[in-house]
C-alpha atoms as a PDB file:
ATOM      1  CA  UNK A   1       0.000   0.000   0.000  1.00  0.00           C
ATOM      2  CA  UNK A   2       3.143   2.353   0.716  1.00  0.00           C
ATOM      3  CA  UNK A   3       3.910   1.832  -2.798  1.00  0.00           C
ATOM      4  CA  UNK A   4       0.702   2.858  -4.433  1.00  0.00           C
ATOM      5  CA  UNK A   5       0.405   5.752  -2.366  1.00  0.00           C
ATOM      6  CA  UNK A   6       3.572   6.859  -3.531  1.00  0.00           C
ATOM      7  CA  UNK A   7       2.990   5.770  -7.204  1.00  0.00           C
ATOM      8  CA  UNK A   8      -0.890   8.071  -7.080  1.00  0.00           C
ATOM      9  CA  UNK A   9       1.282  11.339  -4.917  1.00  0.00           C
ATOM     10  CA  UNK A  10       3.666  10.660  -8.295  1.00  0.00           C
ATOM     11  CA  UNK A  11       1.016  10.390 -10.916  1.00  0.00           C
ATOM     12  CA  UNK A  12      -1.028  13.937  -9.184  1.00  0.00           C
ATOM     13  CA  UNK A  13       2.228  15.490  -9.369  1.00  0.00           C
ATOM     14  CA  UNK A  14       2.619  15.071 -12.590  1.00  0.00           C
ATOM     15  CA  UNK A  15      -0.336  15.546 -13.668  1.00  0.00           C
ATOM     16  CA  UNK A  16      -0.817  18.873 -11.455  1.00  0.00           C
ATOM     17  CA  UNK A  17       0.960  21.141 -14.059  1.00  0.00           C
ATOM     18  CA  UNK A  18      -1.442  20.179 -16.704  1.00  0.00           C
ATOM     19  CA  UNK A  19      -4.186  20.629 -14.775  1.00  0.00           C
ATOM     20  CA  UNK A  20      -3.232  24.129 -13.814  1.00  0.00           C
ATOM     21  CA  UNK A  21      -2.794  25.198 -17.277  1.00  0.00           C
ATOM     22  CA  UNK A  22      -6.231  24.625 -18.568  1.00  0.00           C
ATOM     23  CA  UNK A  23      -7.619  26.665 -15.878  1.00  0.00           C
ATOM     24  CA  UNK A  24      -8.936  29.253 -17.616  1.00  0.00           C
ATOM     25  CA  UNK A  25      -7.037  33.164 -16.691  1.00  0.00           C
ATOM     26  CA  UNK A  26      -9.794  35.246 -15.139  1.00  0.00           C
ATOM     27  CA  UNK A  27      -9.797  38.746 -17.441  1.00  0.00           C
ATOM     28  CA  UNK A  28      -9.445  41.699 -15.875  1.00  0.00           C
ATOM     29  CA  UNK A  29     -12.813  43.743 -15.626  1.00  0.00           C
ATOM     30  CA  UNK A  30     -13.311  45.389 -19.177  1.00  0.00           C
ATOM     31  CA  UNK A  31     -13.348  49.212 -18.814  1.00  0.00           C
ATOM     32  CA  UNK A  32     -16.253  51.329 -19.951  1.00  0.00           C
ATOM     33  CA  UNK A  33     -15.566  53.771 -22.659  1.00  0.00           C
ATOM     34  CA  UNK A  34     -16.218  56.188 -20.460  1.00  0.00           C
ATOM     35  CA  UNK A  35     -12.908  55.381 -18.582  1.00  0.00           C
ATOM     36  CA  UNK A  36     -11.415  54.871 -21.353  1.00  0.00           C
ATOM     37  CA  UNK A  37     -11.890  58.299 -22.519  1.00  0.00           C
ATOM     38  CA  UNK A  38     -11.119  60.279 -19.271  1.00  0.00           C
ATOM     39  CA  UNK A  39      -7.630  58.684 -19.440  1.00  0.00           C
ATOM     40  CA  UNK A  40      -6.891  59.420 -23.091  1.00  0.00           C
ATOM     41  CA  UNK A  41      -7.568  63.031 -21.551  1.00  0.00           C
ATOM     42  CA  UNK A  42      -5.219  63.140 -18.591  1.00  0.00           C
ATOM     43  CA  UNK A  43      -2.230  64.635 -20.332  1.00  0.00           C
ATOM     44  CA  UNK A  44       0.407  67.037 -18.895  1.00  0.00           C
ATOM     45  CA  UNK A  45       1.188  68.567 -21.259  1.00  0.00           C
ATOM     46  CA  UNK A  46       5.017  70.786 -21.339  1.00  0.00           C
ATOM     47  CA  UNK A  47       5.561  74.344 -22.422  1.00  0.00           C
ATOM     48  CA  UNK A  48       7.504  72.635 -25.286  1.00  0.00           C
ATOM     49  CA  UNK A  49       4.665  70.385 -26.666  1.00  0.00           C
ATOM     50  CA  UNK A  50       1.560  71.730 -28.392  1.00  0.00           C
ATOM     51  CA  UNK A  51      -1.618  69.548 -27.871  1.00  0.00           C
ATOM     52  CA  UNK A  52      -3.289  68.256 -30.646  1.00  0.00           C
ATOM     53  CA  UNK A  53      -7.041  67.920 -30.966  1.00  0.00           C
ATOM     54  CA  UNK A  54      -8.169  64.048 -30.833  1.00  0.00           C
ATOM     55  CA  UNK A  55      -9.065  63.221 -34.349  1.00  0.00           C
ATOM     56  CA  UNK A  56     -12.679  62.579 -35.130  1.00  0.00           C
ATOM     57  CA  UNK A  57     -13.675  58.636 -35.155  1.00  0.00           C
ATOM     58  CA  UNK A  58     -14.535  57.550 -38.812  1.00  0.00           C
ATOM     59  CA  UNK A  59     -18.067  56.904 -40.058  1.00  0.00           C
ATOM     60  CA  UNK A  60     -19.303  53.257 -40.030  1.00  0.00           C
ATOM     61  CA  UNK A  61     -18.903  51.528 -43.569  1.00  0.00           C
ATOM     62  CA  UNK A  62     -21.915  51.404 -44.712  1.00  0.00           C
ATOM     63  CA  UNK A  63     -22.795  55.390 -43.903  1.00  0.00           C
ATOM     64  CA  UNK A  64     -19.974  56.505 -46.065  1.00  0.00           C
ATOM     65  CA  UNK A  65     -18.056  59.587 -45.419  1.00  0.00           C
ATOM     66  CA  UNK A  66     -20.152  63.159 -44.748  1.00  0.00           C
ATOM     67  CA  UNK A  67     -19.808  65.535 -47.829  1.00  0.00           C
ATOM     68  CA  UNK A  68     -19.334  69.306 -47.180  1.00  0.00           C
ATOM     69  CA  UNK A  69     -22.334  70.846 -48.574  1.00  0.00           C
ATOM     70  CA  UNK A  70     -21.109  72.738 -51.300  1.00  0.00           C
ATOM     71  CA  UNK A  71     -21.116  76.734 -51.020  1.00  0.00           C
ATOM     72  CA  UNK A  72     -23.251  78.871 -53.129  1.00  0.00           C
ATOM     73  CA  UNK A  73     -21.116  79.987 -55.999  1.00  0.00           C
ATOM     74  CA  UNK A  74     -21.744  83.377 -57.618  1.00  0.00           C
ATOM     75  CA  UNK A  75     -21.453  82.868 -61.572  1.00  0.00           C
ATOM     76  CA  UNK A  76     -19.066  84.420 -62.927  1.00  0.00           C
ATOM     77  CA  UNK A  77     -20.805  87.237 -65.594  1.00  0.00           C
ATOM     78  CA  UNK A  78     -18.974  86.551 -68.920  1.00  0.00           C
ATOM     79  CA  UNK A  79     -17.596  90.305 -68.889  1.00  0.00           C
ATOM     80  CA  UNK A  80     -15.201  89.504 -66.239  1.00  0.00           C
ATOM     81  CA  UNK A  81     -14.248  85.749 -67.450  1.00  0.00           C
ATOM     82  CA  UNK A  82     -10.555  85.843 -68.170  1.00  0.00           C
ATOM     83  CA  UNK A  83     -10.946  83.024 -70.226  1.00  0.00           C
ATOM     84  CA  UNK A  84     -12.981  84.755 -72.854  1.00  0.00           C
ATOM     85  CA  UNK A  85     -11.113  84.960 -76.459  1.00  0.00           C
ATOM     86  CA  UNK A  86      -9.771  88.340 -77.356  1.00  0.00           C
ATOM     87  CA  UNK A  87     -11.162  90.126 -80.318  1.00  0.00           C
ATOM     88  CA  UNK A  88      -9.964  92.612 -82.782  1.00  0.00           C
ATOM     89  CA  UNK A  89     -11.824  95.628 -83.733  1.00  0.00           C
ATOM     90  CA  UNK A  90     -10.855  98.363 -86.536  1.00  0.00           C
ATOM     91  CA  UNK A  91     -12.366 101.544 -86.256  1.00  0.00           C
ATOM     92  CA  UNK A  92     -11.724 105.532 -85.423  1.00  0.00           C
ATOM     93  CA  UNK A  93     -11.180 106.895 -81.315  1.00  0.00           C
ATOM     94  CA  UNK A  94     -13.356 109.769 -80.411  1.00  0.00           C
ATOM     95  CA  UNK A  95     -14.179 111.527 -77.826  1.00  0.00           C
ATOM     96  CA  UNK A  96     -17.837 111.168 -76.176  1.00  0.00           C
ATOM     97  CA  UNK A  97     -18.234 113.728 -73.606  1.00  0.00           C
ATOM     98  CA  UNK A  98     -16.021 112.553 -70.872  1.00  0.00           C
ATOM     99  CA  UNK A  99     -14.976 109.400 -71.929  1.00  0.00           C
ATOM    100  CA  UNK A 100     -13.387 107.877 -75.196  1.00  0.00           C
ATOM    101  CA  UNK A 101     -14.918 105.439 -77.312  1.00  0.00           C
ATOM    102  CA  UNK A 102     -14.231 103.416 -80.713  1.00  0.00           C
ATOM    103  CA  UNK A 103     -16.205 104.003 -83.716  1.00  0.00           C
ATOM    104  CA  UNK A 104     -16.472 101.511 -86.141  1.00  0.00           C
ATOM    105  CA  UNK A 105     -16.931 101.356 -90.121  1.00  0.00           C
ATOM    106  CA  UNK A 106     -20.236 100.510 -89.530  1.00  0.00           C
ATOM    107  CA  UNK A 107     -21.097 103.034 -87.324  1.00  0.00           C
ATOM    108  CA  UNK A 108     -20.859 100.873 -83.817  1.00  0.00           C
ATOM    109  CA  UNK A 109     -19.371 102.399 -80.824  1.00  0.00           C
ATOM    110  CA  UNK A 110     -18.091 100.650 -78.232  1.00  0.00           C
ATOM    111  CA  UNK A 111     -16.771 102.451 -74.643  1.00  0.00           C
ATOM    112  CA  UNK A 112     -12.849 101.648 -73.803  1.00  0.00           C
ATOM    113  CA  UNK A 113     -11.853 100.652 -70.452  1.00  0.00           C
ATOM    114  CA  UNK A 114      -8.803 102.168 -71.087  1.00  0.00           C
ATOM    115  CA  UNK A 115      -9.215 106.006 -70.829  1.00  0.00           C
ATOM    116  CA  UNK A 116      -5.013 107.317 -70.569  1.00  0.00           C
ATOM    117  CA  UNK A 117      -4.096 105.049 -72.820  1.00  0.00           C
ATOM    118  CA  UNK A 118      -6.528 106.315 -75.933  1.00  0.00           C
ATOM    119  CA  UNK A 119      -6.256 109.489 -75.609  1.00  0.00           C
ATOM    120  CA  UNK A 120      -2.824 109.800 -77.765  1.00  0.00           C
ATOM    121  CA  UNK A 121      -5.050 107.609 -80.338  1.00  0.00           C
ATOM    122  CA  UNK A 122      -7.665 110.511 -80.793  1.00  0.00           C
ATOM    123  CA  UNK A 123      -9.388 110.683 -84.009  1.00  0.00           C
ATOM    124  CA  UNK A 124      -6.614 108.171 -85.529  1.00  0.00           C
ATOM    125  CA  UNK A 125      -7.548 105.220 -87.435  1.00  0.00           C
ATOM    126  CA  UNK A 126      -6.662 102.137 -85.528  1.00  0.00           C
ATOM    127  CA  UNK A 127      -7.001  98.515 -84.400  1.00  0.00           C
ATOM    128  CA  UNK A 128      -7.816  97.634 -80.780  1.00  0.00           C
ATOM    129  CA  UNK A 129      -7.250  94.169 -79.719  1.00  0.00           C
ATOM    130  CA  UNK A 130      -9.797  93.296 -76.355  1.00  0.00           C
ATOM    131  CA  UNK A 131     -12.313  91.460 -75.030  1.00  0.00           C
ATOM    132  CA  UNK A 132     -15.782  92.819 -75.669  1.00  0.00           C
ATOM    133  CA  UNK A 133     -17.930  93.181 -73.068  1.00  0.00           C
ATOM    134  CA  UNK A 134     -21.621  92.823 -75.008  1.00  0.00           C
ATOM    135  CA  UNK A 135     -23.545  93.808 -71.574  1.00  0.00           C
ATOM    136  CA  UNK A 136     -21.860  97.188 -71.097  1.00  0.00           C
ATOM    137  CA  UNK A 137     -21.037  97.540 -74.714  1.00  0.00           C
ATOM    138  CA  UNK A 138     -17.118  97.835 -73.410  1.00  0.00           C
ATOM    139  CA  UNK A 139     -13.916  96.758 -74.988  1.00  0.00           C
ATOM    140  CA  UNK A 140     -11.480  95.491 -72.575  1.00  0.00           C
ATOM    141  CA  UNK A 141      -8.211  97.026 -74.250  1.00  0.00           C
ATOM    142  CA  UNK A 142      -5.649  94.392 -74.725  1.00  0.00           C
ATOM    143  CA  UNK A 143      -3.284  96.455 -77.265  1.00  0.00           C
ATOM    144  CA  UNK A 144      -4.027  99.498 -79.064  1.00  0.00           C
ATOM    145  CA  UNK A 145      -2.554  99.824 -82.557  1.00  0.00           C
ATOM    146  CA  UNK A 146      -1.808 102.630 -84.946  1.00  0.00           C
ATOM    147  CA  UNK A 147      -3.252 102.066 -88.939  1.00  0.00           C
ATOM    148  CA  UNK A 148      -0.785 103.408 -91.355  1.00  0.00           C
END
C-alpha cells in the first residue's frame, strides 16, 4: 500500500501542471468607454509640446463619409471671365463727352476701359485688340494699334 500511495502522490504530481494550465485566466474587468476616454484626456502637457485635438472617429462603412455641402457659388458674368477669347476691332477713337470710345466702319461704338491710354489715339484710325464686353457695350483694351 506504501507503494501505491507513492505511485498516485507521483502520478497527481505530474499531472498537477497540466491541470493548472487549462484553468482558464480570469480577465481583468473590461473598462467602460467612459474610462477609457477620461484617461486618453489626462495629459500634462510641457511648455515645449503643443496639444493636438483628438481626431474625429470615422463613419461606419456602410454610412460613407459626410460631404461638405457645397457653397453657393456666384457665376461668374462673362464680362469679367478671363478666359474669354480676345477680339480685334478696326475703327476711329473719339471723344464722347467725358470718356473715349471706338467708332467703327459701320457706325458701332463701343466704350474703352482704357481712358489714358486712348487718348494719344484721338481721331486716328486704328485697331484695338480686347475682349468685348456685349452687356456694357465695353472693350477690354488688350493692345491698341496705330493704322498706317
Amino acid at each position: 500500500m506504501n507503494r501505491r500511495t507513492s505511485l498516485l502522490i507521483g502520478m497527481l504530481l505530474a499531472i498537477t501542471p497540466f491541470l493548472l494550465a487549462q484553468e482558464p485566466q480570469k480577465q481583468p474587468n473590461p473598462r467602460s468607454p467612459e474610462d477609457t476616454l477620461a484617461s486618453e484626456q489626462l495629459i500634462a502637457w510641457s511648455h515645449l509640446q503643443n496639444p493636438k485635438p483628438v481626431p474625429e472617429p470615422l463613419p461606419p462603412p456602410d454610412k460613407g463619409i459626410p460631404q461638405p455641402e457645397p457653397q453657393q457659388k456666384q457665376p461668374v458674368p462673362p464680362a469679367v471671365d478671363e478666359k474669354m477669347p480676345t477680339q480685334t476691332f478696326t475703327g476711329k477713337i473719339l471723344k464722347d463727352g467725358d470718356r473715349y470710345v471706338l467708332k467703327l466702319a459701320n457706325h458701332v461704338t463701343y466704350q474703352l476701359d482704357e481712358q489714358s491710354g486712348a487718348k494719344q489715339y484721338e481721331d486716328k484710325d486704328v485697331r484695338v485688340i480686347g475682349i468685348l464686353d456685349a452687356g456694357s457695350n465695353t472693350i477690354r483694351v488688350t493692345k491698341i494699334e496705330l493704322l498706317s
